[in-house]
N, C-alpha and C. Protein backbone atom coordinates (compact mmCIF):
# COMPACT_ATOMS: atom_id res chain seq x y z
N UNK A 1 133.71 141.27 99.30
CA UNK A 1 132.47 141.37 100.04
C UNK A 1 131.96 142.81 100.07
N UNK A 2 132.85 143.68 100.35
CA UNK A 2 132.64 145.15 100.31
C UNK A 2 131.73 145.64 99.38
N UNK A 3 131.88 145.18 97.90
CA UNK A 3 131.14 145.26 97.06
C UNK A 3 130.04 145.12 96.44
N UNK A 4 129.91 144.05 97.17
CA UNK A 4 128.10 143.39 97.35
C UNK A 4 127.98 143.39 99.05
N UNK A 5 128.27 144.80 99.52
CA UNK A 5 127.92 145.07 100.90
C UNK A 5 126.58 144.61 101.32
N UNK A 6 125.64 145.42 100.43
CA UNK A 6 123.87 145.28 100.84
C UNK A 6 123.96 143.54 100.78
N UNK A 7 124.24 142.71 99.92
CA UNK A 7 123.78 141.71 99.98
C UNK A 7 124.80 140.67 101.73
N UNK A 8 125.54 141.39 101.40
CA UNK A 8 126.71 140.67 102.93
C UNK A 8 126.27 141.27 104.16
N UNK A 9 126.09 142.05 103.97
CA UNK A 9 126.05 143.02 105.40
C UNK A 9 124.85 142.92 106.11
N UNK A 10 124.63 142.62 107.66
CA UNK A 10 123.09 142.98 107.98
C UNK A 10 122.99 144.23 109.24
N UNK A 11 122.14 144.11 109.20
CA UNK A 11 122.01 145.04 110.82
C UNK A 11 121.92 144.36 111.87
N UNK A 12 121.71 143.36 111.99
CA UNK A 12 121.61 142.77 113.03
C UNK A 12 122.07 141.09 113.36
N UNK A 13 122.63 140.22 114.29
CA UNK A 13 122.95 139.07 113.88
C UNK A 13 121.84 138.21 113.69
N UNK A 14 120.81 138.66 114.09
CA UNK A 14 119.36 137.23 113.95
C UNK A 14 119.38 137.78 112.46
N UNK A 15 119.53 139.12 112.02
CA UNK A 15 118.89 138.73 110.32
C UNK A 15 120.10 138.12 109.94
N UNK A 16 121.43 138.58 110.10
CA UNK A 16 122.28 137.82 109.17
C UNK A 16 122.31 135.98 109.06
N UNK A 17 121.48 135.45 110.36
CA UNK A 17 121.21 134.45 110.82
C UNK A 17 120.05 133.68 110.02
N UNK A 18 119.28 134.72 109.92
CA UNK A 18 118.15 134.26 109.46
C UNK A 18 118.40 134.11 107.53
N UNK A 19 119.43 134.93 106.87
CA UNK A 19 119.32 135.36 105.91
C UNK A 19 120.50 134.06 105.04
N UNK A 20 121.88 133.84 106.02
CA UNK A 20 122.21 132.57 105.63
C UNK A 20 122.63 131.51 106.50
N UNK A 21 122.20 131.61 108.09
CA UNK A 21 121.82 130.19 108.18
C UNK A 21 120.54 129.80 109.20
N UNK A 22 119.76 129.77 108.05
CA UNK A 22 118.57 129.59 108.51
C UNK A 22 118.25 128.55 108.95
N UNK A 23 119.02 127.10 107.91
CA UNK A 23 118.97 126.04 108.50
C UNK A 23 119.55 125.46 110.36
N UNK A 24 120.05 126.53 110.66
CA UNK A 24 120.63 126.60 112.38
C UNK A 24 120.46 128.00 112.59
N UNK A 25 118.91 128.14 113.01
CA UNK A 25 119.19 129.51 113.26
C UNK A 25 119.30 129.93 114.56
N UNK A 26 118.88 129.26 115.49
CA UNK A 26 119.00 129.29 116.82
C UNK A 26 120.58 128.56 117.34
N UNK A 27 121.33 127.92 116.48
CA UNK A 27 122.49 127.77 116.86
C UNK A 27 123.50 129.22 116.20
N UNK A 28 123.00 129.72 115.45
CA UNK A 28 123.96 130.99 115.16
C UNK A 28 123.64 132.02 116.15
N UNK A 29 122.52 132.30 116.12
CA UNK A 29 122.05 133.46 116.99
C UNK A 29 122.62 133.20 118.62
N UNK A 30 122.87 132.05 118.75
CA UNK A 30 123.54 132.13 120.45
C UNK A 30 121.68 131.81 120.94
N UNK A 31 120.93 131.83 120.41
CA UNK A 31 119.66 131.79 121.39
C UNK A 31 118.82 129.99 121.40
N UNK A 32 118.23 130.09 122.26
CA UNK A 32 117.32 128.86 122.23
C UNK A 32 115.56 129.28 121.94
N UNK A 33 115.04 128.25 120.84
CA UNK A 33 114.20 128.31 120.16
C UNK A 33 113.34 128.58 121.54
N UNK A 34 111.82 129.17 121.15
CA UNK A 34 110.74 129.27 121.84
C UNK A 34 110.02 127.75 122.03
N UNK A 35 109.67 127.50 123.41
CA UNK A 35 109.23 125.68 123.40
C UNK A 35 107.66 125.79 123.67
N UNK A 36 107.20 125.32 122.99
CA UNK A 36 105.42 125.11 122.95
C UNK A 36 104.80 123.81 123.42
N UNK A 37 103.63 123.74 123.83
CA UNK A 37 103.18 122.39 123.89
C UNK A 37 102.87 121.65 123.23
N UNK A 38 103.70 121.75 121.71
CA UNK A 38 102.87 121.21 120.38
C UNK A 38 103.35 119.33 120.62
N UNK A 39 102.82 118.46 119.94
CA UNK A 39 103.44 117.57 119.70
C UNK A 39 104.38 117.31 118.94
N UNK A 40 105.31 116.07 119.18
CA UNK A 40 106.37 116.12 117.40
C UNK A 40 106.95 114.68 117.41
N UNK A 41 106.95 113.97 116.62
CA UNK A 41 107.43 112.64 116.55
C UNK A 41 108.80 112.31 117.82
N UNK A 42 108.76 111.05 118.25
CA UNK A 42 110.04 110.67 119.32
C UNK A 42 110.86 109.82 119.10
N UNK A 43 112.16 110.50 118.19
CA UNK A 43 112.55 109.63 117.00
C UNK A 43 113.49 109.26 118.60
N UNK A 44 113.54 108.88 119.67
CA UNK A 44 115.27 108.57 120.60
C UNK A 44 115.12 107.14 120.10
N UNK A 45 114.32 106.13 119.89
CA UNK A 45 114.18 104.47 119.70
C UNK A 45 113.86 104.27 118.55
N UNK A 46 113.79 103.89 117.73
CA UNK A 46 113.49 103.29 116.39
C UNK A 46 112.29 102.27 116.51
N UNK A 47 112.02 102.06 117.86
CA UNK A 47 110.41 101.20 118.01
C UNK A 47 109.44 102.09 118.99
N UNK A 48 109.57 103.28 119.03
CA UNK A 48 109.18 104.27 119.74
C UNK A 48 107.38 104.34 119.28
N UNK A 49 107.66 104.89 118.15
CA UNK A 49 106.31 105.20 116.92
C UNK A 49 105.31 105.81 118.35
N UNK A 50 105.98 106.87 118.46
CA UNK A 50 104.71 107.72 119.32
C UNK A 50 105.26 109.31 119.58
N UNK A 51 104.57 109.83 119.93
CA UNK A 51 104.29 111.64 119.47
C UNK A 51 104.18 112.18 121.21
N UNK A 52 105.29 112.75 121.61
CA UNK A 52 105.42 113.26 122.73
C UNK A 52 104.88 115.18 122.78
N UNK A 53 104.14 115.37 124.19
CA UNK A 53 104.24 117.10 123.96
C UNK A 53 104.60 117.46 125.12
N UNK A 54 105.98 116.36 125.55
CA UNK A 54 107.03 117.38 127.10
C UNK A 54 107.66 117.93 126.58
N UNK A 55 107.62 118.49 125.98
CA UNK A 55 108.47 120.10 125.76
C UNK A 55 110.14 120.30 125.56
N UNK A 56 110.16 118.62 125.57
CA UNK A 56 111.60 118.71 125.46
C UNK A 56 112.08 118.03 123.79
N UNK A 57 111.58 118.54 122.73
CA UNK A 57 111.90 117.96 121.40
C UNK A 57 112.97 119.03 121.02
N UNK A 58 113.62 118.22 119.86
CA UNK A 58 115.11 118.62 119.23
C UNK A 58 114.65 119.96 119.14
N UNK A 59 116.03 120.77 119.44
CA UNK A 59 116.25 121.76 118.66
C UNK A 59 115.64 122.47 117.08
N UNK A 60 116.16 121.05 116.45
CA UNK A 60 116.06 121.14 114.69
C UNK A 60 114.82 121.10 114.67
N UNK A 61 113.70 120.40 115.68
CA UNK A 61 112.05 120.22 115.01
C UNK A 61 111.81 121.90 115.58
N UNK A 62 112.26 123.10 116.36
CA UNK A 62 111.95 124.33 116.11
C UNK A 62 112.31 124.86 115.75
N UNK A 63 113.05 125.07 114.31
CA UNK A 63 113.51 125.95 113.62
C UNK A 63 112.55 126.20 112.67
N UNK A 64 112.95 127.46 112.27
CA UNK A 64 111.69 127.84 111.67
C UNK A 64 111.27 126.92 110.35
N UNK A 65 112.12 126.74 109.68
CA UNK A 65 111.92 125.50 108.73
C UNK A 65 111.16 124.27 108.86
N UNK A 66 111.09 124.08 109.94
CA UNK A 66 111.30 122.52 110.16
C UNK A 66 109.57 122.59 111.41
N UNK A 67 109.34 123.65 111.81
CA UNK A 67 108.25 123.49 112.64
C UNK A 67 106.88 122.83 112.16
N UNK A 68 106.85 123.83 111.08
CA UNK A 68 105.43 123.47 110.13
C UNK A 68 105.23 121.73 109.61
N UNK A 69 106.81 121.05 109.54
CA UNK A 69 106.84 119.67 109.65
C UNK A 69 106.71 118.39 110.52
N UNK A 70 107.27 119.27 112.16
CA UNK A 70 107.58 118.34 112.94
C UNK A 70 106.50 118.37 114.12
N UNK A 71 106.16 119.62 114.06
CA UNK A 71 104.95 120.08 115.25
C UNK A 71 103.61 119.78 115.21
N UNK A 72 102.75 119.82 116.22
CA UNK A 72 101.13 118.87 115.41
C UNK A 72 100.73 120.00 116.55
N UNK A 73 99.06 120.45 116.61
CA UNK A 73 98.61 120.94 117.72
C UNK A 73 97.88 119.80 118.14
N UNK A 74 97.26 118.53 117.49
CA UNK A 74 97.18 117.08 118.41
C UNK A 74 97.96 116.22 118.06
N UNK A 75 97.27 115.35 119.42
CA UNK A 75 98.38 113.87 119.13
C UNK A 75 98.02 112.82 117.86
N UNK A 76 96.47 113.22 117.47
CA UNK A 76 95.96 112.92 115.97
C UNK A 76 97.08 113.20 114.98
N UNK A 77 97.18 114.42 114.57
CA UNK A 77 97.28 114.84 113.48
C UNK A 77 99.35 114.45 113.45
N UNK A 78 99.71 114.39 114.42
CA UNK A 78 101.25 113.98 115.18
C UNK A 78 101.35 112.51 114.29
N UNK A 79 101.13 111.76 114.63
CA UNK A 79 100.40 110.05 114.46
C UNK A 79 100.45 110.10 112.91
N UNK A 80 99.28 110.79 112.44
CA UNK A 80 98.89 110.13 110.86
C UNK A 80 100.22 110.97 110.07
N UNK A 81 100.58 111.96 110.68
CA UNK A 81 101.70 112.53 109.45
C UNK A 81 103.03 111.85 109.79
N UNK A 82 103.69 111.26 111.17
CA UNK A 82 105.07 110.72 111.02
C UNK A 82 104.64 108.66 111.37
N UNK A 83 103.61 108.53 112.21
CA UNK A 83 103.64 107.03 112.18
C UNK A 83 102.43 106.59 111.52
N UNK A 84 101.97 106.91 110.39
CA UNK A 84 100.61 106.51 109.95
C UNK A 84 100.69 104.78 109.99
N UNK A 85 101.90 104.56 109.33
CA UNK A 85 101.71 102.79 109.43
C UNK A 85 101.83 101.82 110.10
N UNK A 86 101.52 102.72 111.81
CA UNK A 86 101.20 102.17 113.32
C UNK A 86 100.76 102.89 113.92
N UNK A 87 99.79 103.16 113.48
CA UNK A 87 98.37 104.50 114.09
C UNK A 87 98.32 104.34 115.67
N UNK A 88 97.70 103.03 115.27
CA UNK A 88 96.97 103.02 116.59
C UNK A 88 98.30 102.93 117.72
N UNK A 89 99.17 102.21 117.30
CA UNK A 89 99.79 102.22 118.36
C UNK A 89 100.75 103.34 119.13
N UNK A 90 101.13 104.65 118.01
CA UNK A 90 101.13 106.01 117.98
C UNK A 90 100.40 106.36 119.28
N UNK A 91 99.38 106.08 118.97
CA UNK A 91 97.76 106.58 119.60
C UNK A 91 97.81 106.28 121.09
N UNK A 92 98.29 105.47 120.93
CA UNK A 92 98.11 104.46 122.03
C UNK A 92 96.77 103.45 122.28
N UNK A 93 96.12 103.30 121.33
CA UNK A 93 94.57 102.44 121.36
C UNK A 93 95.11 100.98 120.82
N UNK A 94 94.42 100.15 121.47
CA UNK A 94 94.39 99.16 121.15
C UNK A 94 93.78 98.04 120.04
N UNK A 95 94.43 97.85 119.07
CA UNK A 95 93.41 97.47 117.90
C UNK A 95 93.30 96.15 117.75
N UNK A 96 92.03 96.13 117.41
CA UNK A 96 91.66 94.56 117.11
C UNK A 96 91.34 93.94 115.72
N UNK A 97 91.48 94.99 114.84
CA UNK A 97 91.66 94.68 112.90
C UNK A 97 90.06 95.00 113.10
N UNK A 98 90.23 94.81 111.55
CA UNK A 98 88.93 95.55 110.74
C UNK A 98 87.98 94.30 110.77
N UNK A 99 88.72 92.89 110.69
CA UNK A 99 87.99 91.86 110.12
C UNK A 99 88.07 91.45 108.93
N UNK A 100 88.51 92.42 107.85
CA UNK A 100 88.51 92.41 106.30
C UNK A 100 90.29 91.13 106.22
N UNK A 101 90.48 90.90 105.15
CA UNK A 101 91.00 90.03 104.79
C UNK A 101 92.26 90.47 103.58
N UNK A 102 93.25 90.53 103.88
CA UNK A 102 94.76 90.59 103.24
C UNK A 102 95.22 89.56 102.93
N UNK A 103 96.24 89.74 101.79
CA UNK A 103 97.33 88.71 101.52
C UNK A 103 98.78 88.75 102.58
N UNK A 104 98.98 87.58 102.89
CA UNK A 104 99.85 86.65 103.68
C UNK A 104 100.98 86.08 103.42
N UNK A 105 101.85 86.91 102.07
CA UNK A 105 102.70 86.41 101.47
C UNK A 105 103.50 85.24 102.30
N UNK A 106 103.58 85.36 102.75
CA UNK A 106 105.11 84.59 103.71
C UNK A 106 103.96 83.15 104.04
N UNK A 107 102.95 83.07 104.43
CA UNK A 107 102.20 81.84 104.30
C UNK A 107 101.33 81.44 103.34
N UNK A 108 102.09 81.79 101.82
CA UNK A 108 101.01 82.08 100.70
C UNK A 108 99.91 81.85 100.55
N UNK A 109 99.09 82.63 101.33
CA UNK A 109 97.73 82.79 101.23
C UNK A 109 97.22 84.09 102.19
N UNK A 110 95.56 83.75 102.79
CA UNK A 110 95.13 85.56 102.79
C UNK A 110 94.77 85.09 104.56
N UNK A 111 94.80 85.87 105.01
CA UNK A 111 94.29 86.00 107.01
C UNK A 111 93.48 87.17 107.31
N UNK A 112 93.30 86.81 107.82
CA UNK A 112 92.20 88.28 108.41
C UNK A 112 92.08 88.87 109.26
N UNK A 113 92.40 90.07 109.20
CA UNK A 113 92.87 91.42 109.66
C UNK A 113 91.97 91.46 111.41
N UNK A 114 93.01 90.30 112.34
CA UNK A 114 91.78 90.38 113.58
C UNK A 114 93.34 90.00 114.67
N UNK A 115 92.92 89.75 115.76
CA UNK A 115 93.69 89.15 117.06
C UNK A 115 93.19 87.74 116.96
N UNK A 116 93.71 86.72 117.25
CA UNK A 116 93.40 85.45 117.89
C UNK A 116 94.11 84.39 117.36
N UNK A 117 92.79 82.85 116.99
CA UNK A 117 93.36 81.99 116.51
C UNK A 117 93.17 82.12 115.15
N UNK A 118 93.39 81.14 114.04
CA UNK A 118 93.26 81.35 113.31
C UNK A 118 91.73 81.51 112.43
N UNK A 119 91.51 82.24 111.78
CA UNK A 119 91.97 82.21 110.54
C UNK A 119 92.40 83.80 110.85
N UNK A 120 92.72 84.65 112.08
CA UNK A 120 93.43 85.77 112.41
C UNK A 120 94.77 85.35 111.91
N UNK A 121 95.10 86.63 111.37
CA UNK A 121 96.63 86.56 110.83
C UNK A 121 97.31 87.70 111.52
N UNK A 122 96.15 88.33 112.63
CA UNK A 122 97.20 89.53 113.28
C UNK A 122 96.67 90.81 112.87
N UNK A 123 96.69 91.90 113.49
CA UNK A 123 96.34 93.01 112.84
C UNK A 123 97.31 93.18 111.87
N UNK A 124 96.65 93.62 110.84
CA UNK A 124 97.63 94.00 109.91
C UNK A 124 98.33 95.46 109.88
N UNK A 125 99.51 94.97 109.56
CA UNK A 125 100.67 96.37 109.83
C UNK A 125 101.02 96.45 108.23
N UNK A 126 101.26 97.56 107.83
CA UNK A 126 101.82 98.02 106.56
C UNK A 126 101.29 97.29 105.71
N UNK A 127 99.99 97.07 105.60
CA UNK A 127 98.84 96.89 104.41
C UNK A 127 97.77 98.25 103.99
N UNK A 128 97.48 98.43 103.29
CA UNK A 128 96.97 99.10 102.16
C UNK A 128 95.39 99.06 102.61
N UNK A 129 94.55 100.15 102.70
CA UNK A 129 93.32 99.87 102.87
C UNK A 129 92.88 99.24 101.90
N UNK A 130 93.13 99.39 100.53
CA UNK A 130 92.98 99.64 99.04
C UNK A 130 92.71 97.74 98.82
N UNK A 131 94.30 97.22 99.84
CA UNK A 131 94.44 95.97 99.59
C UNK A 131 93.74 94.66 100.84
N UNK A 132 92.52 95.27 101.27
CA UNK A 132 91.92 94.37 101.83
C UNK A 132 90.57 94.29 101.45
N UNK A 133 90.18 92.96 101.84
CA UNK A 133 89.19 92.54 101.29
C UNK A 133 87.82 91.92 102.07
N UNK A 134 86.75 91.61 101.61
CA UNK A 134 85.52 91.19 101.99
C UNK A 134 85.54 90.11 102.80
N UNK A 135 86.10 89.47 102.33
CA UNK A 135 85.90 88.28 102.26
C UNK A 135 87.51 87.33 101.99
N UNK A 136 87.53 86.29 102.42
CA UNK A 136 88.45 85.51 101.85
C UNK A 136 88.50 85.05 100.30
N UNK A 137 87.61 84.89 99.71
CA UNK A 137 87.64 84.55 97.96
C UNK A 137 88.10 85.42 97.85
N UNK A 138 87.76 86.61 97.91
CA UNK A 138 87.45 88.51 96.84
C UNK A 138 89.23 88.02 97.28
N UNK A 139 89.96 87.86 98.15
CA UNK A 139 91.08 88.34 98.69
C UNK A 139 92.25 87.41 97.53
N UNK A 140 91.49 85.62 98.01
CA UNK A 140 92.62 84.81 97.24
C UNK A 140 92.31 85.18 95.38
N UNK A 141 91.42 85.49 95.21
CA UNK A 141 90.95 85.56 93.60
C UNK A 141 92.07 86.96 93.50
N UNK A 142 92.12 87.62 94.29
CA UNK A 142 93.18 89.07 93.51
C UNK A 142 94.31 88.96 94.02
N UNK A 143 94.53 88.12 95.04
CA UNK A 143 95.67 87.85 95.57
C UNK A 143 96.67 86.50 95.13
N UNK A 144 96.27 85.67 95.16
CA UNK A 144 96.55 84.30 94.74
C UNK A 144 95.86 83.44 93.61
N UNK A 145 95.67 84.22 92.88
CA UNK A 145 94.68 83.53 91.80
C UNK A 145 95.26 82.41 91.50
N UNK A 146 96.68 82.04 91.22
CA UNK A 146 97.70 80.74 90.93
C UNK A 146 97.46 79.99 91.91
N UNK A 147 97.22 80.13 93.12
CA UNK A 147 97.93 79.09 94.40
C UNK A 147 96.00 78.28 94.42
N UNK A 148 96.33 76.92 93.67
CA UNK A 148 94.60 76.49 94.00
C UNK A 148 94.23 76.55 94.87
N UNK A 149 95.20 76.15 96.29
CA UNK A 149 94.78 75.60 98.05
C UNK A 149 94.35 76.72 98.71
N UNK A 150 94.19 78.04 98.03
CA UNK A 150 94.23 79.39 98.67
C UNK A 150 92.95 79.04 99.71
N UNK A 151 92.08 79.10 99.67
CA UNK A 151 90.62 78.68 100.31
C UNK A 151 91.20 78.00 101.24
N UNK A 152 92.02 77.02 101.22
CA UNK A 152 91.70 76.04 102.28
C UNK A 152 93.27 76.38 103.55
N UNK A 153 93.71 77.10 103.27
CA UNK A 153 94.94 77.54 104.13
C UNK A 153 94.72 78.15 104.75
């Protein structure tokens, strides 16, 4: 080590901290990270899908690494980068679908993106803007082109 002193050696323990373990740098240094009011995903539940800013998030989301990933200055921008594919409910707003019309694999055919009875199939979760449609034809014609009964299901 002596030998490659400059590269081993620091002046201080936050740089030697900072220099190789950056990935814990507030656990080497003995110190606790600075806490902001930013938002940051609330991974404690796995059905959570929402963006807290009490001030009490991991350690690891303030390291310096890891801030620019985990931190939001809104609860917007919190939402679309860790739960985009349950926005609204991130959000906390209540959604009632677009109206537009998806495929329904599991009841082979298409529903539409609403609350109620049928021909609502539910808001749709983990569909594709890309993959909804006008209309029910536009939907079964790119969706089910094989299944004839598509229309009438």
């Amino acid at each position: 080590m002596l030998q490659f002193a400059q590269y081993f050696l620091s002046n201080t323990r936050e740089e030697c901290c900072e220099k190789f373990y950056h990935w814990d740098y507030y656990g080497c240094t003995g110190t606790l990270p600075p806490v902001s009011g930013d938002y940051y995903p609330d991974y404690s539940t796995v059905t959570s899908y929402t963006c807290l800013n009490d001030m009490k998030m991991p350690n690891y989301m303030l390291d310096k690494q890891n801030q620019n990933w985990y931190l939001s200055k809104t609860l917007k921008k919190c939402c679309e980068t860790h739960f985009n594919y349950d926005f609204n409910k991130c959000m906390g707003t209540q959604s009632t679908g677009t109206g537009k019309w998806y495929a329904k694999y599991n009841a082979g055919g298409c529903a539409q993106d609403c609350d109620g009875a049928s021909p609502c199939g539910g808001v749709a979760q983990w569909v594709d803007t890309m993959s909804m449609y006008s209309s029910k034809r536009e939907c079964c014609t790119a969706k089910f082109w094989w299944v004839t009964d598509c229309l009438t299901k």
